[in-house]
Protein backbone atom coordinates (compact mmCIF):
# COMPACT_ATOMS: atom_id res chain seq x y z
CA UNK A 1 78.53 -23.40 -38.53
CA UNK A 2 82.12 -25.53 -38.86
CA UNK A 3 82.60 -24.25 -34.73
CA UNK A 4 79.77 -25.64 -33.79
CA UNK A 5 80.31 -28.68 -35.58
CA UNK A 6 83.57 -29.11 -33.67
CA UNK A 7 82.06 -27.97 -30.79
CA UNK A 8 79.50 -30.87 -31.29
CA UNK A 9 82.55 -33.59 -32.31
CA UNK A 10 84.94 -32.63 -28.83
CA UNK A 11 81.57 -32.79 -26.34
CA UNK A 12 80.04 -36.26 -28.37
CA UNK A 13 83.66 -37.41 -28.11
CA UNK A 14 84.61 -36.64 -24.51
CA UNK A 15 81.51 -36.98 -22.59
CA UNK A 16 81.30 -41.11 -24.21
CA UNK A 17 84.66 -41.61 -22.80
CA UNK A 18 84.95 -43.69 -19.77
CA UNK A 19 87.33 -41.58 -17.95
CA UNK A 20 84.43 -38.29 -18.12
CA UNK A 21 82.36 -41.11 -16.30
CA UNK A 22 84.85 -42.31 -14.38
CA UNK A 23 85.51 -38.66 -13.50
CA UNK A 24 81.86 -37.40 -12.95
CA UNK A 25 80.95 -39.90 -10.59
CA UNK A 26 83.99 -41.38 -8.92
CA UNK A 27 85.07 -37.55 -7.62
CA UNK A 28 81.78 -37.50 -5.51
CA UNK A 29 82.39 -40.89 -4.34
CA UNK A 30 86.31 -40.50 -3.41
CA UNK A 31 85.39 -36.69 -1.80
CA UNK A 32 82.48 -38.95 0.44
CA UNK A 33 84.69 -41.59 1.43
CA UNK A 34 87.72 -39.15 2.46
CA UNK A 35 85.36 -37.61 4.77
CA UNK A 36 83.65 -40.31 6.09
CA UNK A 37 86.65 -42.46 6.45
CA UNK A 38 88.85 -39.75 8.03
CA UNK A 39 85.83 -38.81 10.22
CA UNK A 40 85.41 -42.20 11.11
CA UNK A 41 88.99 -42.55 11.95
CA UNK A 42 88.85 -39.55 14.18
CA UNK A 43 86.16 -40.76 16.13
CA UNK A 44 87.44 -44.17 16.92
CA UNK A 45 91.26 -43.27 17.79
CA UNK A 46 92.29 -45.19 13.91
CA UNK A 47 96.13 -43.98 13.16
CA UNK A 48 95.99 -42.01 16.73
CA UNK A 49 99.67 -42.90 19.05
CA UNK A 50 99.24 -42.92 22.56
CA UNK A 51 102.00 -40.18 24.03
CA UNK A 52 103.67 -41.11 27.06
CA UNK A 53 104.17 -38.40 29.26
CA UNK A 54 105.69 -37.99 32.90
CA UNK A 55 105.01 -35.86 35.24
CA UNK A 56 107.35 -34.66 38.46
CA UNK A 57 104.42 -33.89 40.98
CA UNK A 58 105.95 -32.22 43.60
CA UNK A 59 102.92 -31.38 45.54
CA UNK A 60 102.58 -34.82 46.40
CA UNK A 61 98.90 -34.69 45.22
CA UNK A 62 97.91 -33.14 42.01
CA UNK A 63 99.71 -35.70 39.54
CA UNK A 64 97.98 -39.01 40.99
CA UNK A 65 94.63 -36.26 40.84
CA UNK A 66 95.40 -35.30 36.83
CA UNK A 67 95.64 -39.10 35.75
CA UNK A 68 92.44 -40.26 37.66
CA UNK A 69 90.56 -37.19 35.69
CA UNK A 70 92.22 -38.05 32.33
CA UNK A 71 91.47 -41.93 33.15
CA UNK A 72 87.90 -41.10 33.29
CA UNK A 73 88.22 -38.69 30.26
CA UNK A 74 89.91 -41.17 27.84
CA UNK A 75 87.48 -44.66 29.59
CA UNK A 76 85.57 -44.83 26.50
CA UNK A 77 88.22 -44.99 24.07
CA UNK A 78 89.96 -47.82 23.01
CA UNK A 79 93.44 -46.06 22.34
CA UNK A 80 94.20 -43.04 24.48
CA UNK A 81 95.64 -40.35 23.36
CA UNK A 82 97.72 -39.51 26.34
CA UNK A 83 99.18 -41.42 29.35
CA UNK A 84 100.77 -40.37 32.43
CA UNK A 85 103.54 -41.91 34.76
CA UNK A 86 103.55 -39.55 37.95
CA UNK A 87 106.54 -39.67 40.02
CA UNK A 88 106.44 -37.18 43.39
CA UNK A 89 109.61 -36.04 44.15
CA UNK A 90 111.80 -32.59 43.48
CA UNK A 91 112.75 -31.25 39.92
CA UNK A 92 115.95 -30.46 41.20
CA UNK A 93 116.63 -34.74 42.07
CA UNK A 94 114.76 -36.02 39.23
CA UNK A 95 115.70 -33.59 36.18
CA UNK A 96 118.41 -35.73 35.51
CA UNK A 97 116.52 -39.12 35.19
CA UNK A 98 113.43 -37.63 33.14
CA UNK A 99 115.99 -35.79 30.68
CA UNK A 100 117.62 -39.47 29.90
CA UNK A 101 113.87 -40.91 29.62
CA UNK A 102 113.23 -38.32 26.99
CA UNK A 103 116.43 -38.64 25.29
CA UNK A 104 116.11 -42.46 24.82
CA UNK A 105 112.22 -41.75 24.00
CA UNK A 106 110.99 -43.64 26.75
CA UNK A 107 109.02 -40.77 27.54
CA UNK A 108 107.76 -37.71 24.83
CA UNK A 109 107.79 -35.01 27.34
CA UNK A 110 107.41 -34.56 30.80
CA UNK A 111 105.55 -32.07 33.11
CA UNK A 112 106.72 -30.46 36.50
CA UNK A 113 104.04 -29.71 39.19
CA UNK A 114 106.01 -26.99 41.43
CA UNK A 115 104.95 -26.90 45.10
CA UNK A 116 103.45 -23.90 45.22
CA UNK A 117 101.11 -25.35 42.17
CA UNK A 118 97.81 -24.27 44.68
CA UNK A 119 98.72 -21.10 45.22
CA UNK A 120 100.29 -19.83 41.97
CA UNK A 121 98.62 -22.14 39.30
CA UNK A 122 101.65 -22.65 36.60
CA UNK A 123 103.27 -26.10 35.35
CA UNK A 124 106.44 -26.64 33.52
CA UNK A 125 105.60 -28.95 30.33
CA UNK A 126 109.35 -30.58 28.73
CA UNK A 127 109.14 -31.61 25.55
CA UNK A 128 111.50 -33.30 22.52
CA UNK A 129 109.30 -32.31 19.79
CA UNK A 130 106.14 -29.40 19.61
CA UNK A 131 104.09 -32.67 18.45
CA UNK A 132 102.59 -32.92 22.09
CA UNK A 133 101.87 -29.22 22.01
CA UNK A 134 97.98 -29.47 21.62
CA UNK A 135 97.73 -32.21 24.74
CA UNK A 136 98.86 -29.72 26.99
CA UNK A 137 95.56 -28.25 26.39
CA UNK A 138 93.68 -31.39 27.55
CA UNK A 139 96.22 -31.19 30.92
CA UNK A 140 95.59 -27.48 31.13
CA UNK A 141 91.79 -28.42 31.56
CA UNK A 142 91.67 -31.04 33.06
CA UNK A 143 94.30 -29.90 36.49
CA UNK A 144 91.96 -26.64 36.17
CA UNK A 145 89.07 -28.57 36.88
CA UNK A 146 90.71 -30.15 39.86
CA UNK A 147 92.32 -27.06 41.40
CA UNK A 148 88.85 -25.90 41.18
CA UNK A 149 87.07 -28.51 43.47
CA UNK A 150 89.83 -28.76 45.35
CA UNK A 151 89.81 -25.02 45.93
CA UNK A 152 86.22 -25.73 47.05
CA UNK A 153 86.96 -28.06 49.49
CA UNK A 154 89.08 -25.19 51.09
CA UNK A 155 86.10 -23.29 50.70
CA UNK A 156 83.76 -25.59 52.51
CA UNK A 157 81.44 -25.71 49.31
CA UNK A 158 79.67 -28.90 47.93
CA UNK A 159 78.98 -30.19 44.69
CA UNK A 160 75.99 -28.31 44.43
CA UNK A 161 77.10 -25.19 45.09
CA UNK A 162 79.64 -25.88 42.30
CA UNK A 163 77.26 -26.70 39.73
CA UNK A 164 75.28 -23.52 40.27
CA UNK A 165 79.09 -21.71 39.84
CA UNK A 166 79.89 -23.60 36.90
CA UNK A 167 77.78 -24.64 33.78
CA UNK A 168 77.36 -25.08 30.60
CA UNK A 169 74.81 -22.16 28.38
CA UNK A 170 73.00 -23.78 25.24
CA UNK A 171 72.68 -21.46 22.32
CA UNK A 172 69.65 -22.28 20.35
CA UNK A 173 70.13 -21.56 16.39
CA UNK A 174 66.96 -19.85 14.23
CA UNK A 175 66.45 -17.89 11.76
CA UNK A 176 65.17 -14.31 11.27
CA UNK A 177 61.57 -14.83 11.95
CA UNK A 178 61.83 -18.33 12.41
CA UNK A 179 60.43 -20.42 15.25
CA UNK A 180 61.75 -23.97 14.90
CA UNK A 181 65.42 -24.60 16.44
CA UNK A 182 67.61 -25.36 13.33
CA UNK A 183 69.56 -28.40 14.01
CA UNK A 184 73.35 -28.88 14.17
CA UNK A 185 73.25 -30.77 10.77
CA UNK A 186 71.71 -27.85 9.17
CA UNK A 187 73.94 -25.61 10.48
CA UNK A 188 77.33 -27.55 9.36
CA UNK A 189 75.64 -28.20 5.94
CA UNK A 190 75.15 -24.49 5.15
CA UNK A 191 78.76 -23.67 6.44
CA UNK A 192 80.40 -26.34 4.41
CA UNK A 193 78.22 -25.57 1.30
CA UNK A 194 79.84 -22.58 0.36
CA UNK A 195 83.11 -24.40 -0.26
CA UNK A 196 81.19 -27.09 -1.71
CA UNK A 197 80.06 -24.69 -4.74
CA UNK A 198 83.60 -23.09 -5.24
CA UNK A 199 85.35 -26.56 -5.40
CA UNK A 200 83.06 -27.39 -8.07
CA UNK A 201 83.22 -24.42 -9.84
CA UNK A 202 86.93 -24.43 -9.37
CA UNK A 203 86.97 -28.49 -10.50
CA UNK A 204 84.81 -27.58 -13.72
CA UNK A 205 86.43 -24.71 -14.71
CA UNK A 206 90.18 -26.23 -14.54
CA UNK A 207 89.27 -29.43 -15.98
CA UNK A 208 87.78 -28.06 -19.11
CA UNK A 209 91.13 -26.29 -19.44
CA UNK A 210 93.63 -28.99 -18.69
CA UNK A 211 91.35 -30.40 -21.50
CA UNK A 212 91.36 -28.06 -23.94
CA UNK A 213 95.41 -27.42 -23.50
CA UNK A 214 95.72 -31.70 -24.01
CA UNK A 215 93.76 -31.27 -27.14
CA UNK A 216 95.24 -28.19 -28.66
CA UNK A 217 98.75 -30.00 -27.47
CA UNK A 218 98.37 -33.97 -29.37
CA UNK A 219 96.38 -32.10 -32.58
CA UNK A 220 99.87 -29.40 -32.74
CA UNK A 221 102.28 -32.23 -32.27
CA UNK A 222 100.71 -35.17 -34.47
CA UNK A 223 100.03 -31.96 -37.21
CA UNK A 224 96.47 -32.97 -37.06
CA UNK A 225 95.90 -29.15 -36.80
CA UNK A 226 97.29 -28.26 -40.62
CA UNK A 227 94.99 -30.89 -42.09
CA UNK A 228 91.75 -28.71 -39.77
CA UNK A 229 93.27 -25.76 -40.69
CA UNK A 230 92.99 -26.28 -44.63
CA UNK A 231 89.26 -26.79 -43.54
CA UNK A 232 87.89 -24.47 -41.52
CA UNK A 233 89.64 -21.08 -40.18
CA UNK A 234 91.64 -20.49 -37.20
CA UNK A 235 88.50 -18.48 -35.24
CA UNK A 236 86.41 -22.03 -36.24
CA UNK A 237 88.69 -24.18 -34.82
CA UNK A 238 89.36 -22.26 -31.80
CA UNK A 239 86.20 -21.42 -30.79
CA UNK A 240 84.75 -24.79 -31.58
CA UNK A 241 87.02 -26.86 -28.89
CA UNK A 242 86.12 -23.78 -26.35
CA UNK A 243 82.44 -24.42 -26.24
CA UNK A 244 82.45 -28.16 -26.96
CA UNK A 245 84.59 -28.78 -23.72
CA UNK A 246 82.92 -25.99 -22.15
CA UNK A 247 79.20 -27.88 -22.91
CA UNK A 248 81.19 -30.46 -21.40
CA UNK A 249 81.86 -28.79 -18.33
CA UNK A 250 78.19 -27.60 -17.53
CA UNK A 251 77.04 -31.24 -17.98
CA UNK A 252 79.47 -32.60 -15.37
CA UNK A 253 78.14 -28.81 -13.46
CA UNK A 254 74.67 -29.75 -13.94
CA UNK A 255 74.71 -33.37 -12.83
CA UNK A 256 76.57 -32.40 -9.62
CA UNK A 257 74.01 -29.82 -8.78
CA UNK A 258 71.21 -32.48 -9.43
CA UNK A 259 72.84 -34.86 -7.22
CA UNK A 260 72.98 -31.71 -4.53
CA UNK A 261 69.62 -30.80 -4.73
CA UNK A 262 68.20 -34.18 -4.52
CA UNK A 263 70.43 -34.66 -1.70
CA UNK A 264 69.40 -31.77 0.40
CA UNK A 265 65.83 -32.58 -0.35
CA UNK A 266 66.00 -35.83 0.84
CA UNK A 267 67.38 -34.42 4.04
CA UNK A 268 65.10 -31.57 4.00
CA UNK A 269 68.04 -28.96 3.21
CA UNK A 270 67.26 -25.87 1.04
CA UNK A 271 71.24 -25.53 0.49
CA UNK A 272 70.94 -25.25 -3.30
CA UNK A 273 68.30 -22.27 -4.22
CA UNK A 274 67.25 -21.53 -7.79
CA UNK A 275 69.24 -17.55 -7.29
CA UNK A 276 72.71 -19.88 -6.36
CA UNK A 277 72.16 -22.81 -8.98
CA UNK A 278 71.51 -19.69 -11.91
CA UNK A 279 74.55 -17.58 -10.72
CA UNK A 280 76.68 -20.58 -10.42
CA UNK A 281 76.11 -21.56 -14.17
CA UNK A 282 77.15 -17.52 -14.86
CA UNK A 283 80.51 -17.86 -13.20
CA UNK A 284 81.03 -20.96 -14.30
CA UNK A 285 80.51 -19.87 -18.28
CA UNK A 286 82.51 -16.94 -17.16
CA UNK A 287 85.14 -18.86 -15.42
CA UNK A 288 85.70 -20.93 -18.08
CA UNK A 289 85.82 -19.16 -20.79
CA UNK A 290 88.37 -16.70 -19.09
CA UNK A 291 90.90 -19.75 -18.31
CA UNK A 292 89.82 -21.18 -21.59
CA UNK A 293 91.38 -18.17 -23.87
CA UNK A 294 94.69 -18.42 -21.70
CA UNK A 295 94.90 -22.25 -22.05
CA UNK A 296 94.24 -22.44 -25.59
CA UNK A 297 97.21 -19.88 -25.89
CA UNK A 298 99.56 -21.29 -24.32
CA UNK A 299 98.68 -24.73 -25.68
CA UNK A 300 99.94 -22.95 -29.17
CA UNK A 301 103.13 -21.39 -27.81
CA UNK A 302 104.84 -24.97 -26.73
CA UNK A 303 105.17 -28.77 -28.24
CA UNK A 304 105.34 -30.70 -25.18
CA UNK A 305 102.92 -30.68 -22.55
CA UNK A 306 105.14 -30.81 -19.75
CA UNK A 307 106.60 -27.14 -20.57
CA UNK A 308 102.66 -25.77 -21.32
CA UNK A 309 101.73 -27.15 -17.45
CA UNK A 310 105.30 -24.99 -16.22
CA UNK A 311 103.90 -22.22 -18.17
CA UNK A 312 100.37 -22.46 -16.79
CA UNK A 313 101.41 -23.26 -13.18
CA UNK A 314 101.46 -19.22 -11.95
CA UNK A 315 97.76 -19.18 -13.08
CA UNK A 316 96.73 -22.20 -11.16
CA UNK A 317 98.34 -21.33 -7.97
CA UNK A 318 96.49 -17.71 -7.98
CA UNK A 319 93.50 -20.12 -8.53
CA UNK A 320 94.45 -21.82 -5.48
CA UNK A 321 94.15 -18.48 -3.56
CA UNK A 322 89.91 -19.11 -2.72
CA UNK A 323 90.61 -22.73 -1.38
CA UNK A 324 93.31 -21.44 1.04
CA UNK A 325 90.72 -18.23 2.94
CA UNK A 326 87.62 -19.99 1.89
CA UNK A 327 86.77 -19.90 5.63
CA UNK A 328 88.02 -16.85 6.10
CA UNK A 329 85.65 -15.40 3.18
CA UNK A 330 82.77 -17.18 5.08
CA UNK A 331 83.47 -15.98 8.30
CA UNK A 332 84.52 -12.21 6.90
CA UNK A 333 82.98 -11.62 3.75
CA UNK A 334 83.06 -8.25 3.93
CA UNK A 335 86.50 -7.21 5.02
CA UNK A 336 88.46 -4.72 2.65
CA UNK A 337 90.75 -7.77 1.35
CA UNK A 338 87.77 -9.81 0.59
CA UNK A 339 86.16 -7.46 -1.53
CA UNK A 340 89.56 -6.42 -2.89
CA UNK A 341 90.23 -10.42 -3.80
CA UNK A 342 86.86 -10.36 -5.41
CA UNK A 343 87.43 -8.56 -8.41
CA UNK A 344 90.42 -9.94 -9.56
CA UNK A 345 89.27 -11.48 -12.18
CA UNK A 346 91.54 -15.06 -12.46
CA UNK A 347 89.79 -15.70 -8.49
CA UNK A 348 86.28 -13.61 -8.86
CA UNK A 349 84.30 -16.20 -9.84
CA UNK A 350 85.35 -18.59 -7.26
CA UNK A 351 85.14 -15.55 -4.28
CA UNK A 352 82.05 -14.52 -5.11
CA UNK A 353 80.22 -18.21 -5.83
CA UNK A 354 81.38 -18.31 -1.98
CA UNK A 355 80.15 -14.76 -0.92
CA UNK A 356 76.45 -15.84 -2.90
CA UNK A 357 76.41 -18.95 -1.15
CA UNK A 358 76.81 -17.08 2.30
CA UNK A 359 73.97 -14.47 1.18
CA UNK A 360 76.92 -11.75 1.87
CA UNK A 361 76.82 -9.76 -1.47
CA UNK A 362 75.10 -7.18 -2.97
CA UNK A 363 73.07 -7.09 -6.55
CA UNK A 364 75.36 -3.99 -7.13
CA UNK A 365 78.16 -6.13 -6.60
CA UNK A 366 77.29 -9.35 -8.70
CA UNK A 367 76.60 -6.71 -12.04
CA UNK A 368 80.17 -5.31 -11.25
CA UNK A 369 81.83 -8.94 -10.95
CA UNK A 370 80.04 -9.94 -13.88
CA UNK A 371 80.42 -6.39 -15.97
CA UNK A 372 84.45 -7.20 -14.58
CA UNK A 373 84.34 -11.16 -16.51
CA UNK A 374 82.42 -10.32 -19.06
CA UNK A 375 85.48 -7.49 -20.22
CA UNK A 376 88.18 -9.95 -19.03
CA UNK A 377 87.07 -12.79 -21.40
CA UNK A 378 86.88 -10.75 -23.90
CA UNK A 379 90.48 -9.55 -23.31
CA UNK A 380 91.75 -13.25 -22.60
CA UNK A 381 89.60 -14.98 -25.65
CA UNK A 382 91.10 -12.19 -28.11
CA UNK A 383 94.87 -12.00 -27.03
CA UNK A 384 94.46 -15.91 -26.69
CA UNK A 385 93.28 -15.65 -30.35
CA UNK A 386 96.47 -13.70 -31.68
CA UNK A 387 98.64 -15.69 -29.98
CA UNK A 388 96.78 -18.73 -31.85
CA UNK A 389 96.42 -17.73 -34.91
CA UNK A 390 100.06 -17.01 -35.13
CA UNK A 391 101.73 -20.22 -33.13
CA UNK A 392 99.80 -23.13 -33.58
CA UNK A 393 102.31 -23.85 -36.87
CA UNK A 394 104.96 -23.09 -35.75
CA UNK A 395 107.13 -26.04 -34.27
CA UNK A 396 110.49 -26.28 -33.42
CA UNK A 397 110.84 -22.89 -32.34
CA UNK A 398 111.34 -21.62 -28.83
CA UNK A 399 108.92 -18.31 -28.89
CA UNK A 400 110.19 -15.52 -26.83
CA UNK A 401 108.35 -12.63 -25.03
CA UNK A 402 108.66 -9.94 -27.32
CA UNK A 403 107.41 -12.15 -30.09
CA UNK A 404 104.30 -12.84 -28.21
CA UNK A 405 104.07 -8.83 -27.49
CA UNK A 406 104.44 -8.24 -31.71
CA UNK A 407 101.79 -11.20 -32.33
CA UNK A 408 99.45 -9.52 -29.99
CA UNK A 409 99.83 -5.84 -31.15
CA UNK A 410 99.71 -7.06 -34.61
């Protein structure tokens, strides 16, 4: 009864706070405008540098040909990415000159056209820095294309015949036993949505523990914890901060997934199903309450909170692991290291919200994950509960390993 009355005090208490407000609803907002700004700035050429890039044509012909094509390429935007100055002329005479250009950064690269460019298709491309690396690309294409009709020419064929050599092959999107084309929207919102769930499930889970360590951290140094502690017992107190800021948690879940679902109904998207929305609440209860027992014991093996977030940091950066191959889980969910990834249990919750999202798992496979979380919280909430019990009093003292191993076989 005393847990869940703490349980009760921590939620009332943190979900009134401005900053859980602040927190629930800015996030959304600053993840939207990152997108939509940098997408925005993507599309109009915003922070893009225009590279200035010479070329040694010495064919006499092809260089004057590239810049026309990249003129017409680039006529719509307002800063191009990539300019040419052709000079014809040898290599062997102008080396000398272009080198200096670069040096001074006049120039960021330059490219050499050899004269026997028709017949063996290769350019040289100069360069002070690999930051003009993915241009090359744009001049690969681009002198392809007019090689191509210029080859034709040779070849006595029109534009006609060209078009009928080259083109371009739609692939219409449906799905099994559909017959309505999905559209492209659809398509990029079911791709991204995967991540979508495991960033939230990843943001829940870690700020309910950066929460709980805070809290277990100012009660231990202010010794509000010895005037609890003559209260209520340590399995009270413990497990009264773990579900209050876990409650907390699902509310700042559940008010995401509300904004989601009324989102992808208003833009007719069935992203968020009832199986996904009740198997995300699972791992997140699971998630949580795994990280929970480890940050609640470490909160009572330090005094400041700048050694407890040293002490926690190999923990988060395993976390990290899902957000680094999410698109590799999406794209391979069934690869040996996926399904080897997915039941470790610090990053199972997060793989497999990704592999449910992506419809790539099996039933077998979700009552293994959550047989596999079910034992590890166990393990985590009861070692994390020796390890409380034992150092939440003591202060001043710098606890050492084997301690911790005598606390926990104790």
């Amino acid at each position: 009864m005393n847990a869940l009355k703490i349980a009760w005090f921590e939620y009332r208490r943190r979900i009134r706070s401005k900053w859980f407000i602040i927190g629930t609803f800015g996030m959304p907002i600053l993840v939207l405008g990152i997108s939509l700004g940098t997408g925005y700035m993507a599309g109009s050429g915003t922070g893009i540098e225009t590279k200035l890039i010479g070329v040694i044509d010495e064919t006499a012909r092809y260089g004057q040909a590239l810049s026309s094509a990249l003129e017409v390429r680039y006529a719509d935007r307002e800063i191009k990415p990539l300019a040419l100055t052709v000079t014809e002329g040898k290599y062997s005479t102008l080396q000398s000159q272009f080198d200096e250009l670069v040096t001074d950064k006049s120039l960021d690269g330059y490219l050499v056209i050899p004269e026997t460019f028709a017949s063996n298709p290769q350019i040289r491309n100069y360069a002070r820095s690999s930051t003009n690396f993915r241009l090359t690309e744009v001049i690969e294409s681009e002198l392809k294309d007019v090689l191509i009709h210029d080859k034709a020419a040779m070849l006595n064929l029109d534009s006609s015949s060209l078009s009928e050599l080259f083109f371009e092959i739609d692939v219409a999107q449906y799905e099994i036993g559909g017959t309505e084309e999905r559209n492209t929207e659809e398509l990029v919102a079911e791709y991204i949505a995967p991540f979508i769930f495991m960033f939230l499930l990843f943001l829940g889970v870690f700020t309910g523990g950066q929460l709980l360590l805070r809290a277990v951290l100012e009660e231990r140094s202010s010794r509000v914890i010895e005037v609890l502690l003559s209260t209520v017992s340590y399995n009270e107190l413990m497990g009264g901060k773990i579900l209050g800021l876990g409650m907390l948690g699902l509310t700042q879940s559940a008010i995401y997934l509300l904004g989601g679902l009324l989102a992808g109904n208003y833009y007719n998207l069935s992203v968020i199903t009832p199986t996904i929305g009740l198997l995300y609440f699972v791992y997140f209860i699971l998630g949580y309450l795994f990280y929970a027992g480890i940050y609640i014991g470490v909160g009572a093996l330090f005094d400041s909170e700048q050694e407890a977030q040293q002490a926690i940091q190999i923990i988060t950066f395993i976390a990290i692991i899902p957000m680094v191959l999410w698109t590799l889980v999406i794209e391979n969910p069934n690869t040996t290291l996926v399904n080897v990834l997915t039941y470790i249990p610090p990053v199972t919750p997060f793989f497999m919200m990704i592999k449910i999202a992506v419809n790539e798992t099996s039933i077998m496979q979700i009552i293994l994950t959550i047989t596999l979380m079910m034992a590890s919280v166990y393990g985590s909430i009861r070692l994390s509960a020796k390890i409380f019990r034992t150092g939440i009093l003591l202060y001043g003292k710098r606890i050492t390993l084997p301690e911790i191993v005598r606390w926990i076989k104790a």
